[in-house]
C-alpha atoms as a PDB file:
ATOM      1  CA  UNK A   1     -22.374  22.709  43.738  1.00  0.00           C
ATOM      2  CA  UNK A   2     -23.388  19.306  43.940  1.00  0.00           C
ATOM      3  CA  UNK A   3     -24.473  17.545  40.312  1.00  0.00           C
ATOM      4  CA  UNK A   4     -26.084  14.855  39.444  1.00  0.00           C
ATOM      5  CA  UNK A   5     -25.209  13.146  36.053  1.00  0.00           C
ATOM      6  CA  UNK A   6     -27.799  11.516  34.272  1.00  0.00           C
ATOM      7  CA  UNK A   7     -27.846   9.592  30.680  1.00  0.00           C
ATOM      8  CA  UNK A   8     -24.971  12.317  30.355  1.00  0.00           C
ATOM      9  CA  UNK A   9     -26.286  15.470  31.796  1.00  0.00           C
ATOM     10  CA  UNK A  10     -25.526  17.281  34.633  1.00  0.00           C
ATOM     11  CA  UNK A  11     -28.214  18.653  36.688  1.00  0.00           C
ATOM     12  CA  UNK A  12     -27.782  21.203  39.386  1.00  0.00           C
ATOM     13  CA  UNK A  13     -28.925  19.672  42.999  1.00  0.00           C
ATOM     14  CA  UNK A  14     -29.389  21.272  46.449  1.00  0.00           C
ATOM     15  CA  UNK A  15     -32.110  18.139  47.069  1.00  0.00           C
ATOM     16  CA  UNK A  16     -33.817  15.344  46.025  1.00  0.00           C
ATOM     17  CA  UNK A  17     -37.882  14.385  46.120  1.00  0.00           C
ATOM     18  CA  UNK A  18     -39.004  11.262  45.888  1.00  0.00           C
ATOM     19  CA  UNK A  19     -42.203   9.703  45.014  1.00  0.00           C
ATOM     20  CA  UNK A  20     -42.925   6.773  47.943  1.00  0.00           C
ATOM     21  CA  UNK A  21     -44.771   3.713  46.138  1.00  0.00           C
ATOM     22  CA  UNK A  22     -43.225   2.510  42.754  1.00  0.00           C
ATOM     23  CA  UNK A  23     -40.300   4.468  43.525  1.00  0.00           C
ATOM     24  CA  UNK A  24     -38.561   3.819  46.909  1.00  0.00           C
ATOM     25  CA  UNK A  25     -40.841   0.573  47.183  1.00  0.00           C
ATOM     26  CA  UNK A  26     -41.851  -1.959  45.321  1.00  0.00           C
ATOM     27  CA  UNK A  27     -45.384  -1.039  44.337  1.00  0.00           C
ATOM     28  CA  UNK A  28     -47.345  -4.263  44.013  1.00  0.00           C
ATOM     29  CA  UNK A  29     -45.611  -5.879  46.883  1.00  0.00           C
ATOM     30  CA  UNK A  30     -47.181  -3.716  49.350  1.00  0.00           C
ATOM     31  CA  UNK A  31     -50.817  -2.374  47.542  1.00  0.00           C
ATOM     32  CA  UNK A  32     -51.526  -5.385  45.474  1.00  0.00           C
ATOM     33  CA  UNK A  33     -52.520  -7.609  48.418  1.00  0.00           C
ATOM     34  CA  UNK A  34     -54.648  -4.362  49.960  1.00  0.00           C
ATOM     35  CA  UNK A  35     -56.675  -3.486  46.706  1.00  0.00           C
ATOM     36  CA  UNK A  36     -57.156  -7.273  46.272  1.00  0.00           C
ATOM     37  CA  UNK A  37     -58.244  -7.895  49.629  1.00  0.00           C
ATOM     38  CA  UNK A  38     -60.797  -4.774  49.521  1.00  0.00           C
ATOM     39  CA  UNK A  39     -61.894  -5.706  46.281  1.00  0.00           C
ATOM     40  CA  UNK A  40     -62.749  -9.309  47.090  1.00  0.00           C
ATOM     41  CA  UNK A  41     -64.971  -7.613  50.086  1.00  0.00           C
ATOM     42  CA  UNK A  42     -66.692  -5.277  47.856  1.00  0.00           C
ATOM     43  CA  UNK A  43     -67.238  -8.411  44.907  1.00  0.00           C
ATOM     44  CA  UNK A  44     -68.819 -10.563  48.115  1.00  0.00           C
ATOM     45  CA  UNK A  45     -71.199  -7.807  49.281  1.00  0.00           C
ATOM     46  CA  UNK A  46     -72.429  -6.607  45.804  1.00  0.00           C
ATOM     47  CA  UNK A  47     -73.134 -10.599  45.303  1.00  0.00           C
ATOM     48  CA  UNK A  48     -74.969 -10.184  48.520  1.00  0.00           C
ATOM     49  CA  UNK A  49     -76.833  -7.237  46.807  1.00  0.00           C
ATOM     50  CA  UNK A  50     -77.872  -9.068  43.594  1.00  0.00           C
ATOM     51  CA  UNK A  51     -75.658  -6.430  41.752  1.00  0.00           C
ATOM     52  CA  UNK A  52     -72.728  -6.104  39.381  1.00  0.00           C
ATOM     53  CA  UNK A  53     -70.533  -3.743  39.226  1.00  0.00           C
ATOM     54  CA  UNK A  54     -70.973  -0.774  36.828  1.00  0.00           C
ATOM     55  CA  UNK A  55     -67.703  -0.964  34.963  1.00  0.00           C
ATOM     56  CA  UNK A  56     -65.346  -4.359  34.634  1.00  0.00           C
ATOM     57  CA  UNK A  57     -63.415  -4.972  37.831  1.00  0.00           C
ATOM     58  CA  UNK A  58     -60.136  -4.305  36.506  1.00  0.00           C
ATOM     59  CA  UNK A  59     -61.257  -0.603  36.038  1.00  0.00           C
ATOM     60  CA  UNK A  60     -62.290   0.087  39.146  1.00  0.00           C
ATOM     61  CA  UNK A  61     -58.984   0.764  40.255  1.00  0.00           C
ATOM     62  CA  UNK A  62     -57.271  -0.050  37.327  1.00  0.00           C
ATOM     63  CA  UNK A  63     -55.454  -3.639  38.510  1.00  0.00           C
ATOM     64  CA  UNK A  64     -54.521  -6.270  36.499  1.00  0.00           C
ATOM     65  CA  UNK A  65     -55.838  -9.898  37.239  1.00  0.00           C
ATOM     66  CA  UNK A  66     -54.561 -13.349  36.736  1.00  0.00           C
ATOM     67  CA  UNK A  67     -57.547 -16.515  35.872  1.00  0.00           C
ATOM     68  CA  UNK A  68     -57.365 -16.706  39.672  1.00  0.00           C
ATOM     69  CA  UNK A  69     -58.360 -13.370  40.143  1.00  0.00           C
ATOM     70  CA  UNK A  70     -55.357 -12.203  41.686  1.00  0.00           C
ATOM     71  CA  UNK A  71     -53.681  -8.949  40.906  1.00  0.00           C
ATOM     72  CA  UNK A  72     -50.307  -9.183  39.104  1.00  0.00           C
ATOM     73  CA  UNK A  73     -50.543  -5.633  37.540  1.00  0.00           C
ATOM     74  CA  UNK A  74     -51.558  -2.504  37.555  1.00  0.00           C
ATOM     75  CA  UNK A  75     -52.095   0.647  35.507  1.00  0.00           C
ATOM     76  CA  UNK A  76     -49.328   3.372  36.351  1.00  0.00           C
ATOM     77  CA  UNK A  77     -52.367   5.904  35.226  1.00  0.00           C
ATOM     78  CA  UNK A  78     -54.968   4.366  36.986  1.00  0.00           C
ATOM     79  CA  UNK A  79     -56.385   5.221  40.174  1.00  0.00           C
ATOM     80  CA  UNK A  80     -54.550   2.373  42.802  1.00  0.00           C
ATOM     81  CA  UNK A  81     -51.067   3.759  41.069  1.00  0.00           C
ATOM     82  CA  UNK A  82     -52.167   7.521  41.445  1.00  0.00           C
ATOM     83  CA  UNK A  83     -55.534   8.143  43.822  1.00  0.00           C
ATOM     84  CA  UNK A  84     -55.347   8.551  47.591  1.00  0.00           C
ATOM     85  CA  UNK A  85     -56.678   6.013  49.799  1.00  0.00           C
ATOM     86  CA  UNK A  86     -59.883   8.360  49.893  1.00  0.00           C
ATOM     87  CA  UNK A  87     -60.027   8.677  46.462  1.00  0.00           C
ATOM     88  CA  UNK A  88     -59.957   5.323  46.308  1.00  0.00           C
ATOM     89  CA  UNK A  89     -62.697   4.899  48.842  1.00  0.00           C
ATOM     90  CA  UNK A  90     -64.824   7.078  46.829  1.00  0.00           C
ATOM     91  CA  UNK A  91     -64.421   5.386  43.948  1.00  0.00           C
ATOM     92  CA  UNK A  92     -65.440   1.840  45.778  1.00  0.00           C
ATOM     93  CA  UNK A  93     -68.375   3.451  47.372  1.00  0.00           C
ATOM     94  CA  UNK A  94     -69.950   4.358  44.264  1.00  0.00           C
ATOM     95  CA  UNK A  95     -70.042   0.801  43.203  1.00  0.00           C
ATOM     96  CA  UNK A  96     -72.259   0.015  46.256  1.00  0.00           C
ATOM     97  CA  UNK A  97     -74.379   3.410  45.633  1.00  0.00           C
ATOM     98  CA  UNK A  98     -75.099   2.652  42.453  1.00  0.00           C
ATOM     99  CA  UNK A  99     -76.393  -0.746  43.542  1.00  0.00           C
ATOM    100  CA  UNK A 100     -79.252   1.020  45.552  1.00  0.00           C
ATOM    101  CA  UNK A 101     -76.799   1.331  49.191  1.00  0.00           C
ATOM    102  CA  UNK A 102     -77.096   5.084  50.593  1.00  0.00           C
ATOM    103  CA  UNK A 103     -73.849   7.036  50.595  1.00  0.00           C
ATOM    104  CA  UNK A 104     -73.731   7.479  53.749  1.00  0.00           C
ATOM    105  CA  UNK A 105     -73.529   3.277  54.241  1.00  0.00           C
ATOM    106  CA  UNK A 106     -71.635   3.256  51.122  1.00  0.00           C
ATOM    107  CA  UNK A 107     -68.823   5.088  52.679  1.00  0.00           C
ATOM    108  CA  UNK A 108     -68.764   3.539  55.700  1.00  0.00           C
ATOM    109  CA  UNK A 109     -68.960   0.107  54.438  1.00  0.00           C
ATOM    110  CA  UNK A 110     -65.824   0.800  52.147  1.00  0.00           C
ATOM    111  CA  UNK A 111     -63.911   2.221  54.788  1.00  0.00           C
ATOM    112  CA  UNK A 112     -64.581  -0.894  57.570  1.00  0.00           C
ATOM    113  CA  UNK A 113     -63.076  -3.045  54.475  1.00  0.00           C
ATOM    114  CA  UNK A 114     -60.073  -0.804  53.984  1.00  0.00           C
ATOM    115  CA  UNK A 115     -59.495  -1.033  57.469  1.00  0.00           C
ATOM    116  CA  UNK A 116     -59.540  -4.845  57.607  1.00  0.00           C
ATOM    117  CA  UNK A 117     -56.991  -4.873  53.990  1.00  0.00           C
ATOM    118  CA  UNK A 118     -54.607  -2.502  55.543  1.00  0.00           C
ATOM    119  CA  UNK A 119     -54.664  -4.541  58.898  1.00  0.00           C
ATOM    120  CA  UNK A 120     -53.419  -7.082  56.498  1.00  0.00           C
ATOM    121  CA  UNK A 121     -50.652  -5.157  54.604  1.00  0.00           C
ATOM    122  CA  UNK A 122     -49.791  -4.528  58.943  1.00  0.00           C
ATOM    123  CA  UNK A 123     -49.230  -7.706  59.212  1.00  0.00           C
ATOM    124  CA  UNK A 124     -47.414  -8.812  56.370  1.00  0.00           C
ATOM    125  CA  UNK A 125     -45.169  -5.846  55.934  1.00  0.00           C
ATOM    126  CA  UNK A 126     -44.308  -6.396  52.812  1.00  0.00           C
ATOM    127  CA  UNK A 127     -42.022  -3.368  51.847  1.00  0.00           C
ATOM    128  CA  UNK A 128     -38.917  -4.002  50.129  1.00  0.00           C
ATOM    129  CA  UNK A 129     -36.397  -0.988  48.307  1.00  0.00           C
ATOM    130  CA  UNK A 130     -36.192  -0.763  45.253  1.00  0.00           C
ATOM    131  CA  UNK A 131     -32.794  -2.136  43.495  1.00  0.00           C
ATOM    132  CA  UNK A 132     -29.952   0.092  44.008  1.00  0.00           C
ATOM    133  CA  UNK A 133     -32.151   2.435  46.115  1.00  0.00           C
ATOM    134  CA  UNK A 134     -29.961   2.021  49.350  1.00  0.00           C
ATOM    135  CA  UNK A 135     -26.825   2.662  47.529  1.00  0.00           C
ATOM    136  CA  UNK A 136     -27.897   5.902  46.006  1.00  0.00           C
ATOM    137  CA  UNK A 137     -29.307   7.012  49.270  1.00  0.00           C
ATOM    138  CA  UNK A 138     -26.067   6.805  51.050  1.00  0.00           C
ATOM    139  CA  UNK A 139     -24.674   8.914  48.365  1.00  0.00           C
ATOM    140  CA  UNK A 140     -26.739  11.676  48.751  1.00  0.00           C
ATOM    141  CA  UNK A 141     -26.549  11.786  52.165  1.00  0.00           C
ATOM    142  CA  UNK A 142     -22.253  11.855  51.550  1.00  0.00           C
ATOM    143  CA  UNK A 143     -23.036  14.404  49.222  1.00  0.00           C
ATOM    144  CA  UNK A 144     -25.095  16.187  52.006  1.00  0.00           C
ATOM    145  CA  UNK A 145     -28.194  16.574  49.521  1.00  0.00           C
ATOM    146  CA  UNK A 146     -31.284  17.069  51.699  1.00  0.00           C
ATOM    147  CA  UNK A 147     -33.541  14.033  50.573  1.00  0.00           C
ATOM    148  CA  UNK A 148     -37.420  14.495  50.680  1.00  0.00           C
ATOM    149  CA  UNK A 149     -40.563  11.866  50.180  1.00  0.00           C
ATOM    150  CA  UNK A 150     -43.490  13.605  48.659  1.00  0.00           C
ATOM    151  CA  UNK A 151     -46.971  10.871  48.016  1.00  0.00           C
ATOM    152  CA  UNK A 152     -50.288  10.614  47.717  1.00  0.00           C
ATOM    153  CA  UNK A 153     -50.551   8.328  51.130  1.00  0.00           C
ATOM    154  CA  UNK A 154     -50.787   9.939  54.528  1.00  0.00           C
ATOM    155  CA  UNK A 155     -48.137  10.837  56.302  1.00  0.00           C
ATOM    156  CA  UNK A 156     -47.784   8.742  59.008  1.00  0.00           C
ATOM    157  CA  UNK A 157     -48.254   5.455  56.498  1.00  0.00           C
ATOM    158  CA  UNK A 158     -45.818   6.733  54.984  1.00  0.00           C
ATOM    159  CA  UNK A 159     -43.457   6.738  57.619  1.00  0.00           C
ATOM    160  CA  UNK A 160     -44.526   3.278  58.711  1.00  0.00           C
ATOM    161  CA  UNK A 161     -43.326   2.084  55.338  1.00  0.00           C
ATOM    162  CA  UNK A 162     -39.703   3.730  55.606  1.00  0.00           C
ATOM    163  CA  UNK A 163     -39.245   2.120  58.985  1.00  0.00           C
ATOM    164  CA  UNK A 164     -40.099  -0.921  57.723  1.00  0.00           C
ATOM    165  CA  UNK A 165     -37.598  -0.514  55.101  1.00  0.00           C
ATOM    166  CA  UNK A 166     -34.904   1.078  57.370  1.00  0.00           C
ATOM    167  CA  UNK A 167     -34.490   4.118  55.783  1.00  0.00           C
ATOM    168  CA  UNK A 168     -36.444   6.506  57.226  1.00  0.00           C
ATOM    169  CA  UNK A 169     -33.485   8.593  58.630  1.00  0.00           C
ATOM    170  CA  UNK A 170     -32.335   9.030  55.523  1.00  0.00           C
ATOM    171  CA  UNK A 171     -35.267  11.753  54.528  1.00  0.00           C
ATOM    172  CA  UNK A 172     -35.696  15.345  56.280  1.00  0.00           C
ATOM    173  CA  UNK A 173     -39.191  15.858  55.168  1.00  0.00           C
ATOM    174  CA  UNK A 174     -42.261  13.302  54.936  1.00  0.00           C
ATOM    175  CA  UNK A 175     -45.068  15.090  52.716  1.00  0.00           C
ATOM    176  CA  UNK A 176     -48.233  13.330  52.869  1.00  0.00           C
ATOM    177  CA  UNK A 177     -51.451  14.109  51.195  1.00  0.00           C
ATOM    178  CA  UNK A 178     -52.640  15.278  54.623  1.00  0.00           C
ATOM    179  CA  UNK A 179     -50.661  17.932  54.818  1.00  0.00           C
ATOM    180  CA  UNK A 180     -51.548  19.933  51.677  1.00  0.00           C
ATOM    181  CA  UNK A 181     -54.972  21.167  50.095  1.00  0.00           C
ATOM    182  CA  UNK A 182     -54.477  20.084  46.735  1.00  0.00           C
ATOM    183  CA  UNK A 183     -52.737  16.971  45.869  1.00  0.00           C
ATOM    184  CA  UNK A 184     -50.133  15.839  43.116  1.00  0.00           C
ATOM    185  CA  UNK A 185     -50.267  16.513  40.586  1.00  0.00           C
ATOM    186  CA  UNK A 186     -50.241  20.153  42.219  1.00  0.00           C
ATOM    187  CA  UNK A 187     -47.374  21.268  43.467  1.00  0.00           C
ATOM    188  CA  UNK A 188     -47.956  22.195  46.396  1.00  0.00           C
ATOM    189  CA  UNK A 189     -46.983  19.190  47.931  1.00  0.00           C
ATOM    190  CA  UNK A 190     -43.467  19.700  46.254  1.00  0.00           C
ATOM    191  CA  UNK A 191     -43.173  23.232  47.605  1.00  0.00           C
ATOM    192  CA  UNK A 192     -43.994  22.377  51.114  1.00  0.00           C
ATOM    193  CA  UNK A 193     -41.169  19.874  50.845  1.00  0.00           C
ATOM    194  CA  UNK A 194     -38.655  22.428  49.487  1.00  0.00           C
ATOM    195  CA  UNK A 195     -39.495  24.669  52.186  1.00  0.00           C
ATOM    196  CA  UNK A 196     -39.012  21.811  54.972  1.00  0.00           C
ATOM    197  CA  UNK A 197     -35.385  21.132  53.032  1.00  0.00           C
ATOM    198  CA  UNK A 198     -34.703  25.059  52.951  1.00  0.00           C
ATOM    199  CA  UNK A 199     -34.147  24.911  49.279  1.00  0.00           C
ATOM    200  CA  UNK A 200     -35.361  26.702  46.405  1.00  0.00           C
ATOM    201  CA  UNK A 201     -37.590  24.486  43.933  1.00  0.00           C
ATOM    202  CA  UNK A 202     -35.392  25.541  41.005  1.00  0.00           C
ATOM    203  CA  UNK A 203     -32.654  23.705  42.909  1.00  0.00           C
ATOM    204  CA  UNK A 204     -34.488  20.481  43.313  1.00  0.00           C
ATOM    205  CA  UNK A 205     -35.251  17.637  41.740  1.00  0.00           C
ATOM    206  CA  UNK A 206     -38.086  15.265  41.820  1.00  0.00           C
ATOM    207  CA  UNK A 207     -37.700  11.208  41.394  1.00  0.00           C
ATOM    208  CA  UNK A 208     -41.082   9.429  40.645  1.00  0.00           C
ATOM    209  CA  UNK A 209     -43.126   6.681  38.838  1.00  0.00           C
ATOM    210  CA  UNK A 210     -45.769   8.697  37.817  1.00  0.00           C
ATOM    211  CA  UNK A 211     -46.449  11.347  35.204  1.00  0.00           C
ATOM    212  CA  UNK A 212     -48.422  13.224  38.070  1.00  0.00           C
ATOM    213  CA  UNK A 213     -44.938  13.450  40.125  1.00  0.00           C
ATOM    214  CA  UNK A 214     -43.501  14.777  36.997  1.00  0.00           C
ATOM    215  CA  UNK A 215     -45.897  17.349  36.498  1.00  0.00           C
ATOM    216  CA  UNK A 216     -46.261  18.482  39.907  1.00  0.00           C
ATOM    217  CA  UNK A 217     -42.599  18.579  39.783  1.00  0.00           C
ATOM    218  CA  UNK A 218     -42.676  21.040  36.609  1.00  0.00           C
ATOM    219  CA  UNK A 219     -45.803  23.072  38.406  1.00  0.00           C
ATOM    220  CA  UNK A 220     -43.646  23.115  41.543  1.00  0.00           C
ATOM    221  CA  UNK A 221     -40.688  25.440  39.308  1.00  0.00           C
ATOM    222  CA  UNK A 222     -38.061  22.427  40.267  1.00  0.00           C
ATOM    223  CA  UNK A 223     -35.048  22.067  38.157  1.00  0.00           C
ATOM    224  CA  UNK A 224     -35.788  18.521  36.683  1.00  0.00           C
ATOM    225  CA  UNK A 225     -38.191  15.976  36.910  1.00  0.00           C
ATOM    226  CA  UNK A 226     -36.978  12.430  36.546  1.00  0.00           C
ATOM    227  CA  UNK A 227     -39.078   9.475  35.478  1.00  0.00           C
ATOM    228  CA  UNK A 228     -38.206   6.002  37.089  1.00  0.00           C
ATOM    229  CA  UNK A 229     -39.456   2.818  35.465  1.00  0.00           C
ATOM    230  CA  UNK A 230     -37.579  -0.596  35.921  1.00  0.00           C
ATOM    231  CA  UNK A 231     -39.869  -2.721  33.169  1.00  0.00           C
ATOM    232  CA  UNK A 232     -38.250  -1.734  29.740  1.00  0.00           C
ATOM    233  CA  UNK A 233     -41.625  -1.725  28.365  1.00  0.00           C
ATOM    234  CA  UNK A 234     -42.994   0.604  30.200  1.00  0.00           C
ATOM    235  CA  UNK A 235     -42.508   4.301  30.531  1.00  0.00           C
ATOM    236  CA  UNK A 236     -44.465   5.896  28.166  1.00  0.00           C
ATOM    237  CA  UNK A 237     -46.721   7.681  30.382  1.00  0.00           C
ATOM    238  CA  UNK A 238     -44.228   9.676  31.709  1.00  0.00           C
ATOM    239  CA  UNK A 239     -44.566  12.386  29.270  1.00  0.00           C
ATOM    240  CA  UNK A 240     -43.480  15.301  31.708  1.00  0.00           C
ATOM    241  CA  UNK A 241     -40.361  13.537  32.471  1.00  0.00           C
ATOM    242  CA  UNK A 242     -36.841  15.214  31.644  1.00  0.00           C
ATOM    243  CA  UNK A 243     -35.499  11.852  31.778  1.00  0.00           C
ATOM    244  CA  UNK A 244     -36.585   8.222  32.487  1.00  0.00           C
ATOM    245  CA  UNK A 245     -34.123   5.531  34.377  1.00  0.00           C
ATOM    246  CA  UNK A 246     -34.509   2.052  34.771  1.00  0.00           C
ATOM    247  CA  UNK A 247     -31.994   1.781  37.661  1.00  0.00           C
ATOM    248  CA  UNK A 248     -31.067   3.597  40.662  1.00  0.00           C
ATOM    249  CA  UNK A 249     -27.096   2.833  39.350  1.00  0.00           C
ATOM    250  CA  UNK A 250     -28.355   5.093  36.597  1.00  0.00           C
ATOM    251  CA  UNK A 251     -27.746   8.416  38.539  1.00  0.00           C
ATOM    252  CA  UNK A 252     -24.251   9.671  39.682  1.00  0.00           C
ATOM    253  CA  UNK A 253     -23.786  11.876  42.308  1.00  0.00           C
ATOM    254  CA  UNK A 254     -20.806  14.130  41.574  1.00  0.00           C
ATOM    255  CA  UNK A 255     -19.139  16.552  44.173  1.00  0.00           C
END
């Protein structure tokens, strides 16, 4: 069987899962300029409303801000790192409810500005692979270990983004939150995956950025879940994680 050796260990691996932003992309790169733009529309209309916002900006969406306002960080617990792009909408929209808009407007309004930031993020595409990824990919695939991208964005974004990158043909099965009831950190999304890979989820393995990719890893029943987090600072969230790498030339494939 094929193994994988990390920080020593062997793991048993019939496939691989991998979380999409933070962990095949760079994160910020592609969502920082979105939540900024969408945030800088919502700022402008609550002005336009004589209101403020209920909470401090940063925690909206938990992003970190330079003295020019513009995002250079974000929480990996927070809602950008984590939330879906609805979740995210309803989040936004209660800002502008709770400044006397209806809901119905609310949502709306957020949405028409999420469609202008992500005609942005079009535009730019701004996706880049995350150090090492490529090489590891072409291991697996020598290896012939069925690879897998499980995330919280929709499907089809999702496989936007690996075109952009050029490495879409490198996964048998795209899991978006659109096609699953309950999101990460449920595993269903995991389980789907393992089906679409014919694999067992004890025989799988899940790569991600998040501690809700780790747990819906463990709720899943897969083998291992390994936590991947380049800053060296960093990494203490992922508290479900078997293992935490900083590098993609962390992980041997061994046949």
């Amino acid at each position: 069987m094929t193994m994988l050796q990390v920080q020593g260990a062997q793991i048993p691996c019939k496939g691989i899962l991998f979380d999409k932003d933070g962990t095949l992309l760079e994160f910020l790169q592609l969502w920082g300029p979105w939540a900024e733009t969408l945030l800088n529309q919502l700022q402008t209309r609550m002005n336009e409303l004589g209101a403020s916002f209920t909470i401090e900006l940063e925690h909206v969406l938990g992003t970190i801000h330079n003295q020019e306002g513009h995002i250079v960080g974000y929480d990996p617990q927070g809602p950008l790192a984590i939330a879906t792009v609805d979740e995210c909408t309803g989040l936004l929209a209660g800002q502008l409810y709770a400044a006397g808009m209806p809901w119905n407007e609310a949502i709306t309004t957020i949405r028409q500005f999420s469609s202008i930031a992500m005609r942005e993020v079009r535009q730019r595409k701004l996706a880049e692979p995350m150090s090492g990824l490529l090489d590891f990919l072409q291991k697996c695939r020598a290896a012939d270990i069925p690879l897998a991208v499980v995330t919280s964005d929709s499907t089809a974004a999702a496989e936007t983004h690996l075109d952009w990158m050029g490495i879409r043909s490198f996964f048998t099965s795209i899991v978006g939150c659109d096609r699953v009831i309950k999101g990460k950190p449920d595993g269903e999304a995991a389980l789907l995956a393992c089906r679409e890979l014919h694999i067992h989820p004890g025989e799988a393995v899940v790569i991600g950025d998040s501690n809700g990719d780790m747990q819906m890893g463990r709720h899943a029943g897969v083998s291992y879940t390994l936590g991947y987090c380049p800053q060296l600072d960093q990494g203490s969230h992922l508290v479900d994680a078997h293992a935490i790498i900083r590098h993609y030339n962390e992980i041997n494939v061994i046949i």
